[in-house]
N, C-alpha and C. Protein backbone atom coordinates (compact mmCIF):
# COMPACT_ATOMS: atom_id res chain seq x y z
N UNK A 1 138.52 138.26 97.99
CA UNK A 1 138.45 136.91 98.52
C UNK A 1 136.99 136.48 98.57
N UNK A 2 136.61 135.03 97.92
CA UNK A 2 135.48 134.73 98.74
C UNK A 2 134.62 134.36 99.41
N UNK A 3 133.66 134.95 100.34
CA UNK A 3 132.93 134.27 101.33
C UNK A 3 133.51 132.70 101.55
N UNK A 4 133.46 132.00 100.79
CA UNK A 4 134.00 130.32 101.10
C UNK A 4 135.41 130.53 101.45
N UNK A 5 136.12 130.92 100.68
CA UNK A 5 137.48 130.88 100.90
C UNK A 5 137.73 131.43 102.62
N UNK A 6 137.16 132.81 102.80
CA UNK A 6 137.19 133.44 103.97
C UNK A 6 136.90 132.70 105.19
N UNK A 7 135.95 131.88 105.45
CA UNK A 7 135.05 131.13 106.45
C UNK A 7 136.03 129.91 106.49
N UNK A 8 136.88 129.04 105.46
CA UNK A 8 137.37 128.20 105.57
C UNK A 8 138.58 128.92 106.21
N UNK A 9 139.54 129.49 105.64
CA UNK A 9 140.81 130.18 106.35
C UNK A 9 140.56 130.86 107.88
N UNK A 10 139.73 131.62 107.98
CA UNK A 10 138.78 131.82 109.84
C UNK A 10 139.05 130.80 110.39
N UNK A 11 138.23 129.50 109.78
CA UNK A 11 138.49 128.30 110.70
C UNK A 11 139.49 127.61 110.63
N UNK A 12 140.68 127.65 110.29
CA UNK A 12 142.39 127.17 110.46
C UNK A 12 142.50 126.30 109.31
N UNK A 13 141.74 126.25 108.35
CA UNK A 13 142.10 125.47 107.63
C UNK A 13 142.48 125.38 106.80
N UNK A 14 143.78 124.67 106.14
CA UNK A 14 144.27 124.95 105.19
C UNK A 14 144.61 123.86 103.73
N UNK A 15 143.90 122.48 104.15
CA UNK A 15 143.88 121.42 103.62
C UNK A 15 142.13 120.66 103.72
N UNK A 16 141.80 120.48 102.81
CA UNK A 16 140.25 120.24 102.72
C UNK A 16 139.87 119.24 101.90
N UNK A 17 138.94 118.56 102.32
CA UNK A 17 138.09 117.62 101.50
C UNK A 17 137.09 118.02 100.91
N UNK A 18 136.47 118.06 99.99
CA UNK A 18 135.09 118.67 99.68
C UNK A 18 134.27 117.37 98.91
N UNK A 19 132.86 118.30 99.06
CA UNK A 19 131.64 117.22 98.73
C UNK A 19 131.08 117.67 97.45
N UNK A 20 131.70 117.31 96.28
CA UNK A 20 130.53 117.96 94.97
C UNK A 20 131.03 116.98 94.00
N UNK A 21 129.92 117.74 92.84
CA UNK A 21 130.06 117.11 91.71
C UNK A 21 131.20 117.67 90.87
N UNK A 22 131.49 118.76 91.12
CA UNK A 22 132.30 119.94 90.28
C UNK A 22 132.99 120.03 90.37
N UNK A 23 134.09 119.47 90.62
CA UNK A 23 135.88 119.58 91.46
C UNK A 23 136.39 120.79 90.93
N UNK A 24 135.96 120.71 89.12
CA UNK A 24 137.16 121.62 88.65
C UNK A 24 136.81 123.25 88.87
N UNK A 25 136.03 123.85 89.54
CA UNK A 25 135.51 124.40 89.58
C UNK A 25 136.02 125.23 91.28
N UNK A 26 136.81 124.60 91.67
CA UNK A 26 137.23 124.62 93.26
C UNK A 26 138.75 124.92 92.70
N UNK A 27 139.62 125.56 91.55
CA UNK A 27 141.01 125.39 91.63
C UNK A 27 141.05 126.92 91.93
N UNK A 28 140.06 127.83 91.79
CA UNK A 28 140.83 129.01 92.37
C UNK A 28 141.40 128.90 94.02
N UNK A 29 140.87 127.94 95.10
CA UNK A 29 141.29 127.97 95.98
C UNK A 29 142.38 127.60 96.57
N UNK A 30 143.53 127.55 95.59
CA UNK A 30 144.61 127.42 95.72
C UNK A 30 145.16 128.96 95.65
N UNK A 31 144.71 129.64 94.70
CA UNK A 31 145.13 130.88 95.26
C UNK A 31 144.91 131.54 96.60
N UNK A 32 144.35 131.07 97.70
CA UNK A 32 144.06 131.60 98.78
C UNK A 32 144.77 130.75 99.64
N UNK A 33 145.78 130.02 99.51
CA UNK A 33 146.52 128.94 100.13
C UNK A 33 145.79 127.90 100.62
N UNK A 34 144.65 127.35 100.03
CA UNK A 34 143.83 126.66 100.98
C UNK A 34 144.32 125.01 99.49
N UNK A 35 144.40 123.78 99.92
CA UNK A 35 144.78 122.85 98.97
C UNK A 35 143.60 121.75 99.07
N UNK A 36 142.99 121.53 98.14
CA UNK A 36 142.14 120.45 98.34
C UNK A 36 142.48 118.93 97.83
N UNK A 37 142.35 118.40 99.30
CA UNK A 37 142.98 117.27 99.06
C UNK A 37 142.31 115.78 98.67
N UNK A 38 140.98 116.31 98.38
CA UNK A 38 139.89 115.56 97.18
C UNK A 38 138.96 115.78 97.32
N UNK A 39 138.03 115.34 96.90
CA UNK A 39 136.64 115.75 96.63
C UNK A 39 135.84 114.30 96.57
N UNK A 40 134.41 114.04 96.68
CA UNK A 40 134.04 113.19 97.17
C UNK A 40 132.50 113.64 96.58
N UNK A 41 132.41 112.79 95.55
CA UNK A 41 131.06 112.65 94.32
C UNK A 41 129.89 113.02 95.43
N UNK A 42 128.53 113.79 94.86
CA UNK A 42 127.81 113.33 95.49
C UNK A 42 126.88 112.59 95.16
N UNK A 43 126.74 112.38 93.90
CA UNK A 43 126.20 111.30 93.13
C UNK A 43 126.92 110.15 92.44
């Protein structure tokens, strides 16, 4: 598992927004049950 994945699931979460440029780059975290429910440019 890693470090990100771990620290997010610790803290109860299981549905997430994230902040990057890279979305596609975030789909392994569906294997850790965690679902991201968009992402949000930072440029």
């Amino acid at each position: 598992m890693t470090v990100s994945a771990q620290i997010i699931l610790d803290l109860g979460l299981k549905r997430i927004t994230v902040l990057t440029d890279h979305p596609t780059e975030l789909v392994g975290m569906a294997g850790y049950g965690i679902e991201i429910a968009g992402h949000i440019p930072l440029f």
